[in-house]
N, C-alpha and C. Protein backbone atom coordinates (compact mmCIF):
# COMPACT_ATOMS: atom_id res chain seq x y z
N UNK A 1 65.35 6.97 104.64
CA UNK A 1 66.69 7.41 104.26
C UNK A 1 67.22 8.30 105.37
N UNK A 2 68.39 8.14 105.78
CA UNK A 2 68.87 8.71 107.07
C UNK A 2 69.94 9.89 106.09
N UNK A 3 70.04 10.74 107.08
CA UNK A 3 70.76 12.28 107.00
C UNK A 3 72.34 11.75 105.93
N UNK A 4 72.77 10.85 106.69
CA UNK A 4 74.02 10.55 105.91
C UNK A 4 73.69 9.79 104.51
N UNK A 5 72.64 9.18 104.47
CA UNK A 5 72.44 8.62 102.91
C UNK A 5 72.34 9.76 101.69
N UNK A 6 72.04 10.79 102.75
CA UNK A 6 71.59 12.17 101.23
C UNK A 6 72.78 12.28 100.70
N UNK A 7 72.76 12.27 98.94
CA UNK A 7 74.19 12.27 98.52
C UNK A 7 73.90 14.28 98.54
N UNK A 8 75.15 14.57 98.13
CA UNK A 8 75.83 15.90 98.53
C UNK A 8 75.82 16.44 97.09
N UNK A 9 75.47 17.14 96.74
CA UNK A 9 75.78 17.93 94.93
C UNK A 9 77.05 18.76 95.55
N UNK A 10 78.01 18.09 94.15
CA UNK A 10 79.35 18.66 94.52
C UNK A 10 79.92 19.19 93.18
N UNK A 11 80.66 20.46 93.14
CA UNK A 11 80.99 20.94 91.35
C UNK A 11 81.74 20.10 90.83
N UNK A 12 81.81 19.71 89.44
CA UNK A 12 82.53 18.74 89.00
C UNK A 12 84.26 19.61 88.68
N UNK A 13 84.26 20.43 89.11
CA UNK A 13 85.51 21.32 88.19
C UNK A 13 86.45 21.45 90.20
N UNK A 14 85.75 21.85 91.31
CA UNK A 14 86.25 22.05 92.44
C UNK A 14 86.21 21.32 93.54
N UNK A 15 84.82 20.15 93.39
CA UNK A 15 84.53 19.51 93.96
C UNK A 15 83.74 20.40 95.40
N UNK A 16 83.84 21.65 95.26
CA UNK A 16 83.02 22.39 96.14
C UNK A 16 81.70 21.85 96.20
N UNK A 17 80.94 22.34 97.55
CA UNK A 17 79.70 21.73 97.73
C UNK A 17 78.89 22.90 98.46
N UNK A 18 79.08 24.27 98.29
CA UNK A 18 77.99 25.60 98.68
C UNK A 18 78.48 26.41 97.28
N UNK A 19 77.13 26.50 96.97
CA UNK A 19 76.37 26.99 96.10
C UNK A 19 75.83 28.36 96.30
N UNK A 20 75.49 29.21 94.80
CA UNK A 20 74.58 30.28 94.89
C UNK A 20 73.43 29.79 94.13
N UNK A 21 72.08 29.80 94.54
CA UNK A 21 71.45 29.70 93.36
C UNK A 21 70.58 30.82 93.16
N UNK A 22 70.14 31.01 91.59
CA UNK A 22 69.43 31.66 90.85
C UNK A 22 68.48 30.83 89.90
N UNK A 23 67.70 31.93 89.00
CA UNK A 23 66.74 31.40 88.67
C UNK A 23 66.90 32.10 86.91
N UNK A 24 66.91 31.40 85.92
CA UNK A 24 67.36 31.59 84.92
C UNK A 24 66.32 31.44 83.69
N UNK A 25 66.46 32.00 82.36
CA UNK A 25 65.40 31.51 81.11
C UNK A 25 66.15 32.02 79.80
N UNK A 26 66.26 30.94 79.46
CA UNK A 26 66.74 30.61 77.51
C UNK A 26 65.84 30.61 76.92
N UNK A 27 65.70 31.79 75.76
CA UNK A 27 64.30 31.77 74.93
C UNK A 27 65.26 31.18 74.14
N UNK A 28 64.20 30.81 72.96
CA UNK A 28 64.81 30.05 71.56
C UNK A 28 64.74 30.97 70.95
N UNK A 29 65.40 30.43 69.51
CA UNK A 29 65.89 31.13 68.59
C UNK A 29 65.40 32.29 68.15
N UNK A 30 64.18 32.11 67.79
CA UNK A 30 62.89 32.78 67.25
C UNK A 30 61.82 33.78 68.62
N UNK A 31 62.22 33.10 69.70
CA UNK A 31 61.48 33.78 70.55
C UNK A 31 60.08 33.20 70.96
N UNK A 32 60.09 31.69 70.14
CA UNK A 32 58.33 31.37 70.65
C UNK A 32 58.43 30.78 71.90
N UNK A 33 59.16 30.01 72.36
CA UNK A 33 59.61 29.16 73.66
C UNK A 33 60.83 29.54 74.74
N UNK A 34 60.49 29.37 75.79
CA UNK A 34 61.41 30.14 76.73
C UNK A 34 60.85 28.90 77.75
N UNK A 35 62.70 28.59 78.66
CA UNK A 35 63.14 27.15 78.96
C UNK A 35 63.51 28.00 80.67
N UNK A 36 62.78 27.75 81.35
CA UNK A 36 62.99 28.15 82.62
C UNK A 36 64.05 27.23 82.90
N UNK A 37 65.17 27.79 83.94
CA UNK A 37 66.22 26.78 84.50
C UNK A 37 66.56 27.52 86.41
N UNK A 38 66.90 26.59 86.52
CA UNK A 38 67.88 27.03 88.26
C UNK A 38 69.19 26.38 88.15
N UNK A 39 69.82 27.89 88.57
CA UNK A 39 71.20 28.21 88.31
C UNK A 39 71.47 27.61 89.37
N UNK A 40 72.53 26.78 89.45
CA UNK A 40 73.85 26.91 90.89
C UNK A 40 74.62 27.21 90.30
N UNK A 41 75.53 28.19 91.23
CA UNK A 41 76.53 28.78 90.61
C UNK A 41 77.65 28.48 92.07
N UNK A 42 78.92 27.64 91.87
CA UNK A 42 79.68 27.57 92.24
C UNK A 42 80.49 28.59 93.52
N UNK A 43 80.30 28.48 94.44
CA UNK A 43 80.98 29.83 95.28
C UNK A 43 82.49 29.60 95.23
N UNK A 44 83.04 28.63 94.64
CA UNK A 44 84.41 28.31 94.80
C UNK A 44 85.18 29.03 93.41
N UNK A 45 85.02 28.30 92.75
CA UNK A 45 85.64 28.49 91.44
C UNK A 45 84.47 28.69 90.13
N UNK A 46 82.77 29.24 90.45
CA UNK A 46 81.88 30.26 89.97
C UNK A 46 81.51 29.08 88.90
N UNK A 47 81.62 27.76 88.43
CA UNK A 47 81.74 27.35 87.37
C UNK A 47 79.61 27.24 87.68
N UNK A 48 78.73 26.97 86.55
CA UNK A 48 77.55 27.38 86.57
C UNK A 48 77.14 25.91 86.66
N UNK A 49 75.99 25.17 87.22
CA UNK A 49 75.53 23.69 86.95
C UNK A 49 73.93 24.21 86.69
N UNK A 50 73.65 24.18 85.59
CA UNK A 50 72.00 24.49 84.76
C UNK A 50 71.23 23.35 85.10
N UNK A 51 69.89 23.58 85.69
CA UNK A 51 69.31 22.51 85.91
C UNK A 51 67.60 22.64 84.77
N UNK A 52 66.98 21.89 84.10
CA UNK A 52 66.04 22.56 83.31
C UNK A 52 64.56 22.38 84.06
N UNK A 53 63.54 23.09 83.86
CA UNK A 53 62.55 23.12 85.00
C UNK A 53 61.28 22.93 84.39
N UNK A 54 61.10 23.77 83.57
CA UNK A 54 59.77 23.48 82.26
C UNK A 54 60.09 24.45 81.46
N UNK A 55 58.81 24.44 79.89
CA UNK A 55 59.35 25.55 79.02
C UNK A 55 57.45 25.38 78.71
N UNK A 56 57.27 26.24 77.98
CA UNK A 56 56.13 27.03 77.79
C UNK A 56 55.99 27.57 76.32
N UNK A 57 55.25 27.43 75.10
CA UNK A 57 54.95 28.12 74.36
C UNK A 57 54.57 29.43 74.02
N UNK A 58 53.45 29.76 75.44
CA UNK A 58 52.63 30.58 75.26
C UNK A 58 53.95 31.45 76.76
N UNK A 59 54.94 31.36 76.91
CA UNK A 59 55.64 31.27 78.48
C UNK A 59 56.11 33.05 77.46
N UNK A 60 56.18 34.32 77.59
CA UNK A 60 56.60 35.39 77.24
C UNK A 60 56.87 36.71 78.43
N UNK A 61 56.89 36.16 79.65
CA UNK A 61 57.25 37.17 80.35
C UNK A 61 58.95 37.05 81.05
């Protein structure tokens, strides 16, 4: 795959294509499970694209 085949992640709201990313976690309701994610966060117009990574039962820190 050559340099130009890589497609480009672009925001769906600005069509911007530089990013901030971070590193994020949604516990559930109850608190037994917590859903690791990586944030991009839009440098244009800030809108957030959640990506999900793994989640953990025993996951409490």
């Amino acid at each position: 795959m050559t340099t130009s085949e890589i497609p480009v992640l672009r925001c769906p709201l600005c069509k911007g294509s530089d990013f901030q990313q971070e590193v994020g976690r949604l516990d559930s309701r109850w608190g037994l499970t917590s859903h690791r994610m990586t944030l991009l966060i839009c440098k244009s117009c800030r809108y957030i694209l959640h990506f999900y990574d793994k989640n953990s039962i025993f996951d409490f820190d």
